[in-house]
C-alpha atoms as a PDB file:
ATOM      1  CA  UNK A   1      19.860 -11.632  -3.255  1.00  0.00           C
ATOM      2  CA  UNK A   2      21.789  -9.404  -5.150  1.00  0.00           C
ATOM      3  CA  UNK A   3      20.050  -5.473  -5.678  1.00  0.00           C
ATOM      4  CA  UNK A   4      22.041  -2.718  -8.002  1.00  0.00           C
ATOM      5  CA  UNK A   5      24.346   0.070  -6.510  1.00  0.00           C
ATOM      6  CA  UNK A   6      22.607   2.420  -4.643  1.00  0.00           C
ATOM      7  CA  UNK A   7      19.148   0.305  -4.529  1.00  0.00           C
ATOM      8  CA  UNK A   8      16.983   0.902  -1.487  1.00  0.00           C
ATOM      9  CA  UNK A   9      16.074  -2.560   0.757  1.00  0.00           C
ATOM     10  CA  UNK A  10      12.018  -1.697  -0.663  1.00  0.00           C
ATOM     11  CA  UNK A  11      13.638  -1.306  -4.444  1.00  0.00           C
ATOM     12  CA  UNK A  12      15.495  -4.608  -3.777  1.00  0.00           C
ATOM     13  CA  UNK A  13      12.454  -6.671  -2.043  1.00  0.00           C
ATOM     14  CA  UNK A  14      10.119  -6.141  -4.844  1.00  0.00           C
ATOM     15  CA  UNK A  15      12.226  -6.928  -7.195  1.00  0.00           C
ATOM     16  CA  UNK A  16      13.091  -9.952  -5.665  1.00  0.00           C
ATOM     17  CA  UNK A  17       8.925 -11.057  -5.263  1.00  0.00           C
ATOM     18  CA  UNK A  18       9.020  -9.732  -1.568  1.00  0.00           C
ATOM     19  CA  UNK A  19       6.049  -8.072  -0.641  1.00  0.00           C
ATOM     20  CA  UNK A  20       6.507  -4.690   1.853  1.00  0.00           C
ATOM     21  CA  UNK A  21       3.694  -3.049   2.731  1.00  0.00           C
ATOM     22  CA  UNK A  22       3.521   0.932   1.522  1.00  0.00           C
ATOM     23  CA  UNK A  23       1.198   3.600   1.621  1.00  0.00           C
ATOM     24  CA  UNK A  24       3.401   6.624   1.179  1.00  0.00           C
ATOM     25  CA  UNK A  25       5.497   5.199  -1.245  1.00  0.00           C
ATOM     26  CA  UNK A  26       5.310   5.701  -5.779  1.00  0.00           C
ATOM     27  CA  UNK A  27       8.471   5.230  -8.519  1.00  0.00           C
ATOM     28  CA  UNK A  28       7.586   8.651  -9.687  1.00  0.00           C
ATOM     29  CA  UNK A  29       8.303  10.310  -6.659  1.00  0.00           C
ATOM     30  CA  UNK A  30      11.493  10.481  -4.153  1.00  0.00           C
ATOM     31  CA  UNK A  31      10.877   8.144  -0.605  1.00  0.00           C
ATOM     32  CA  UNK A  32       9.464  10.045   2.108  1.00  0.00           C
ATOM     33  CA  UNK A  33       9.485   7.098   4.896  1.00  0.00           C
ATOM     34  CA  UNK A  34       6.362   9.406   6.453  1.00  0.00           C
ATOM     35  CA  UNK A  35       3.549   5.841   6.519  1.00  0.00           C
ATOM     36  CA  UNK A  36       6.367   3.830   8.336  1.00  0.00           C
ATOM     37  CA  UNK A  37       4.465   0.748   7.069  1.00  0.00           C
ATOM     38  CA  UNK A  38       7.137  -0.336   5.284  1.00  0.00           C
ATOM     39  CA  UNK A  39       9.720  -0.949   7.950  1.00  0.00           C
ATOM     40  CA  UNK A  40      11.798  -3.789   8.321  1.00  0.00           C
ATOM     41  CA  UNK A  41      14.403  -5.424  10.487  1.00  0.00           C
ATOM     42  CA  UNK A  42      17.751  -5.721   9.709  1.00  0.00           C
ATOM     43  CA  UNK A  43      21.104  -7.233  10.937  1.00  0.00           C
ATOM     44  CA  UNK A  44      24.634  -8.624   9.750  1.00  0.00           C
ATOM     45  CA  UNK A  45      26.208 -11.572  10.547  1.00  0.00           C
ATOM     46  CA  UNK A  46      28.782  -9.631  12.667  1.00  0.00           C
ATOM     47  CA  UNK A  47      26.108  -7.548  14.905  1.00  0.00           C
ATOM     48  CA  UNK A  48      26.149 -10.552  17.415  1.00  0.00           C
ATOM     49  CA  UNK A  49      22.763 -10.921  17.026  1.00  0.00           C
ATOM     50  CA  UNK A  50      21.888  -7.013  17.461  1.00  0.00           C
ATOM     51  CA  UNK A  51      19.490  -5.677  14.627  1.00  0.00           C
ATOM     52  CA  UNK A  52      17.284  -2.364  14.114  1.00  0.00           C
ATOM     53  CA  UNK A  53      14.390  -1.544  12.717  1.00  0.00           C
ATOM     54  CA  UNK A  54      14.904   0.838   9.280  1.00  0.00           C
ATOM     55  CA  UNK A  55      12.455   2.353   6.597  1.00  0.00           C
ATOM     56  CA  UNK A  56      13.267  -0.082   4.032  1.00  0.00           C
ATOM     57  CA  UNK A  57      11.979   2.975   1.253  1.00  0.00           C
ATOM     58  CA  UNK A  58      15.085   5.093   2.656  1.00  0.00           C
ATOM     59  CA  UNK A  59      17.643   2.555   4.091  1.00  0.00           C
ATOM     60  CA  UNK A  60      20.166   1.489   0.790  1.00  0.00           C
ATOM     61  CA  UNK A  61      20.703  -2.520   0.528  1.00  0.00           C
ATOM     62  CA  UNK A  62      24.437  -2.795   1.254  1.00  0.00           C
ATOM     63  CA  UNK A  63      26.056  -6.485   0.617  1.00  0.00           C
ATOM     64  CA  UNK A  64      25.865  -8.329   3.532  1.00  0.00           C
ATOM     65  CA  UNK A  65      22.448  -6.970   5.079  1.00  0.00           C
ATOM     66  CA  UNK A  66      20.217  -9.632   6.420  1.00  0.00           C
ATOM     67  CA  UNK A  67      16.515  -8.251   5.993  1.00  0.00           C
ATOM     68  CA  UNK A  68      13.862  -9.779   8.028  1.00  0.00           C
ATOM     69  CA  UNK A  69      10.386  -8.185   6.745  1.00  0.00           C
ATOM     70  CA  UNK A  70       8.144  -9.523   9.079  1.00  0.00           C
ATOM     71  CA  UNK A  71       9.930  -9.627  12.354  1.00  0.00           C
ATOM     72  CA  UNK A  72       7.892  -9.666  15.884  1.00  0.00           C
ATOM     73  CA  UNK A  73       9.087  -6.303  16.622  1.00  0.00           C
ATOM     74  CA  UNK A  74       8.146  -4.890  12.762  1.00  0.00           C
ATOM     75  CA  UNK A  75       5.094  -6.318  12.805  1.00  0.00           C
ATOM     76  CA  UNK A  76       4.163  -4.875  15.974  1.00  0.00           C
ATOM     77  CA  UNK A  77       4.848  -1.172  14.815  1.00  0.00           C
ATOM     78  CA  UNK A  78       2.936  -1.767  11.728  1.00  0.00           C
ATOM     79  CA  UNK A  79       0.183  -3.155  13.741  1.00  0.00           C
ATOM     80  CA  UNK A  80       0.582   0.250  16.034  1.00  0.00           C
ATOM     81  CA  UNK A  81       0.502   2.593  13.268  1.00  0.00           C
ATOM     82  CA  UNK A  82      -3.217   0.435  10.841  1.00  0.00           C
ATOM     83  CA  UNK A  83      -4.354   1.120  14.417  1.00  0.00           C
ATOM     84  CA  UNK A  84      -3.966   5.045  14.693  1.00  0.00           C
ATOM     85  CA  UNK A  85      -4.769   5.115  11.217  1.00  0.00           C
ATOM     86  CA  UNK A  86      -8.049   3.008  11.705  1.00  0.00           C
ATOM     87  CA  UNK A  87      -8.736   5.473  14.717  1.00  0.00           C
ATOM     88  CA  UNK A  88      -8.044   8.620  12.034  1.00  0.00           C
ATOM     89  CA  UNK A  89     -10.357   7.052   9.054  1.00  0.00           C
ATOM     90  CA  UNK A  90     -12.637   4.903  11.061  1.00  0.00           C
ATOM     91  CA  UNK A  91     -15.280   4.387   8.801  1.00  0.00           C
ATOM     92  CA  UNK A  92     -12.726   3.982   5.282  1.00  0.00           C
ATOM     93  CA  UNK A  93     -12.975   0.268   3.803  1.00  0.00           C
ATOM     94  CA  UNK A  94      -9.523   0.103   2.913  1.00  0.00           C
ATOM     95  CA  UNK A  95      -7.955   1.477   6.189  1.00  0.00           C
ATOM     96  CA  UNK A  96     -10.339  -1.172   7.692  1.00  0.00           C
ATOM     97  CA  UNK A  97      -8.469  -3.573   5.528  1.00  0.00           C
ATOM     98  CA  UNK A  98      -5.017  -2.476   6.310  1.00  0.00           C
ATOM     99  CA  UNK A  99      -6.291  -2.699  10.381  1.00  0.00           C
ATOM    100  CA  UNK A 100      -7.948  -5.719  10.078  1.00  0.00           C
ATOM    101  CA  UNK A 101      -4.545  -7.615   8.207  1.00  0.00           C
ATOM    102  CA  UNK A 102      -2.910  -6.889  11.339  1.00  0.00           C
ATOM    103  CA  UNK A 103      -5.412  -7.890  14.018  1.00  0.00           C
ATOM    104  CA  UNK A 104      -7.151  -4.548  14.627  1.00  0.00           C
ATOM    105  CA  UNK A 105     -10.583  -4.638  14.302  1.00  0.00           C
ATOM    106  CA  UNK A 106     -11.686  -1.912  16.382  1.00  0.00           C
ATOM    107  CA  UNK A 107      -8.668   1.007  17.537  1.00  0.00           C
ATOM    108  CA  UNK A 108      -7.800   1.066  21.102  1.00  0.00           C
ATOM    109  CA  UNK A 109      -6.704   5.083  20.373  1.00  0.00           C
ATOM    110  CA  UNK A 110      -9.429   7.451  20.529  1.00  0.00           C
ATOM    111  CA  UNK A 111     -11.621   7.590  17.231  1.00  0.00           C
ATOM    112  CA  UNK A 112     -11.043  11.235  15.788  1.00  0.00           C
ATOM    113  CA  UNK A 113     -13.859  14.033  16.262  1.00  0.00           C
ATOM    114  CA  UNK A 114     -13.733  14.524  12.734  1.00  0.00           C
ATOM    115  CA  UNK A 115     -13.336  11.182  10.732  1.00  0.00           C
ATOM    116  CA  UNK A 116     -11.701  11.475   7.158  1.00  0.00           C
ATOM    117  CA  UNK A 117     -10.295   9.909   4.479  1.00  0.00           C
ATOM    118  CA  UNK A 118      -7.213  11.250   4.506  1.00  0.00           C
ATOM    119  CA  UNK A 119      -4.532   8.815   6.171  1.00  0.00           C
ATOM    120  CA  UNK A 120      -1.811  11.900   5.438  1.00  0.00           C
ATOM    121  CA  UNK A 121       0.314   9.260   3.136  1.00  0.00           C
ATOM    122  CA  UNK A 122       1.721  12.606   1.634  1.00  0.00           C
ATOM    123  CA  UNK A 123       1.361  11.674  -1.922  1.00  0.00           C
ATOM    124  CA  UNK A 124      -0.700  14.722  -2.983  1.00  0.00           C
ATOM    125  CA  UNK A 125       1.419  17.331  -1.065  1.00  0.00           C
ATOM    126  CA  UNK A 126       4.632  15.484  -2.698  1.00  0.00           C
ATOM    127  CA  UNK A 127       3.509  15.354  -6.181  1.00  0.00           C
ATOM    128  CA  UNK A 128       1.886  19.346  -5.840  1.00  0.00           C
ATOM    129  CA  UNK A 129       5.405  20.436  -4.908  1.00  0.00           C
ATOM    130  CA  UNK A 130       7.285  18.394  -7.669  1.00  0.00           C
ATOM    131  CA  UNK A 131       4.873  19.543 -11.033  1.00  0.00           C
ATOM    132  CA  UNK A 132       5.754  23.032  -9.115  1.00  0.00           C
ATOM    133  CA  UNK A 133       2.460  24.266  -7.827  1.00  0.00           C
ATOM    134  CA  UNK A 134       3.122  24.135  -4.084  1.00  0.00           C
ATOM    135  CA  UNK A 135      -0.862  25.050  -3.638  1.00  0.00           C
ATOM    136  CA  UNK A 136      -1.425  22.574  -0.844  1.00  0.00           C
ATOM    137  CA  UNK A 137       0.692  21.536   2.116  1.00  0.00           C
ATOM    138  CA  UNK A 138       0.454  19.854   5.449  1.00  0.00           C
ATOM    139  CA  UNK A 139      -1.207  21.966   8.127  1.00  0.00           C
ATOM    140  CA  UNK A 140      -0.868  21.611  12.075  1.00  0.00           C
ATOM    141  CA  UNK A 141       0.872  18.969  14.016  1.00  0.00           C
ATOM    142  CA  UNK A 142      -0.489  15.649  15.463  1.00  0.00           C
ATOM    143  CA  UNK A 143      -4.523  14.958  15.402  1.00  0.00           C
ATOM    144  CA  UNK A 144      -5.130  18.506  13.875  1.00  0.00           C
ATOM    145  CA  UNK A 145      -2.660  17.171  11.304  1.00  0.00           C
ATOM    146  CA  UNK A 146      -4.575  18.235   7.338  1.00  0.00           C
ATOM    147  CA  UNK A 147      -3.930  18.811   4.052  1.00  0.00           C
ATOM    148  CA  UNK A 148      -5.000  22.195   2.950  1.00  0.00           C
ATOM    149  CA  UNK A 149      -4.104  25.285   0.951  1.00  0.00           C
ATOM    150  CA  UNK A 150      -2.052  28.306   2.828  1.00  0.00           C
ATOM    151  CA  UNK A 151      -4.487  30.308   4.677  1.00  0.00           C
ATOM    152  CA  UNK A 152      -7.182  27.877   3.635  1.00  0.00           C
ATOM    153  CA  UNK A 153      -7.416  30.020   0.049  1.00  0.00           C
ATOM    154  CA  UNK A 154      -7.439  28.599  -3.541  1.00  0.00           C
ATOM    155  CA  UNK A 155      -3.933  29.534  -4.706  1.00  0.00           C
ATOM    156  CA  UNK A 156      -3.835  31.085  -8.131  1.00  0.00           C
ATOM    157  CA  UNK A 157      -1.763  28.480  -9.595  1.00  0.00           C
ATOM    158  CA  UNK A 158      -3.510  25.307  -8.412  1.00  0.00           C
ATOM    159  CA  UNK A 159      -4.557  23.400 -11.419  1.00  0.00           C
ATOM    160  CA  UNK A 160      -7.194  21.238  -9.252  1.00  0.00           C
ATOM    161  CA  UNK A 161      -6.154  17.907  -8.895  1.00  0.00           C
ATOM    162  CA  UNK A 162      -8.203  16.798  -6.469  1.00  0.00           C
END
């Protein structure tokens, strides 16, 4: 398959027809990698059999790369992260989907005190900081992990997306 100068291995696969899965990913903005759903396996002829796993959104298709989407070990990590996300947003239908397309019907992670829709894909932060507004950002680390506003106050220029 041949992809333009510069094009990444997700830019490539789709349009070739291959399907890899995204959740943080849209054209209109720059790749963030942050879902790592769309990870993929990939190799060269001359590794000698060695590959590693890359974030096909961020990793360029050089000549030569041999891309395997749905490897054991990729779709194991994808299957690791529908779970967390199913424990995050238990009771949304289409993280249920995502978990369920990989075998995870119920998470094995603890079920967050304080169940949301959210599954942090970064696509509202990202596009707030590109039209120039900045009024909401990531908040805490880990399970506290939120989107809010600084200080948890309506910033003047916020045009209310949401």
């Amino acid at each position: 398959m041949q992809a333009p100068e510069g094009a990444t291995i997700l830019e490539a696969a789709r349009a070739a027809g291959i399907g890899i899965p995204t959740l943080c990913h849209h054209p209109a903005l720059e790749p963030w990698g942050g879902c790592r759903m769309c990870l993929v396996d990939v190799t060269r002829a001359d590794w000698d059999g060695w590959s590693k796993v890359v974030i096909s959104c961020l990793a360029t298709a050089d000549d030569g790369l041999i891309v395997n989407t749905k490897s054991r070990r990729v779709m194991a990590t994808r299957r690791v992260a529908a779970d967390l996300l199913l424990a995050r947003c238990p009771d949304t239908p289409f993280v249920k989907r995502l978990a369920a397309g990989y075998g995870v019907t119920e998470t094995s992670y603890q079920v967050s005190d304080d169940p949301t829709d959210c599954i942090l894909c970064g696509l509202c932060t990202r596009v707030c900081a590109k039209i120039g507004t900045h009024a909401i950002a990531t908040q805490s680390r880990g399970a506290t992990k939120m989107v809010g506003s600084p200080f948890d106050v309506e910033p003047a220029d916020c045009i209310g997306c949401a």
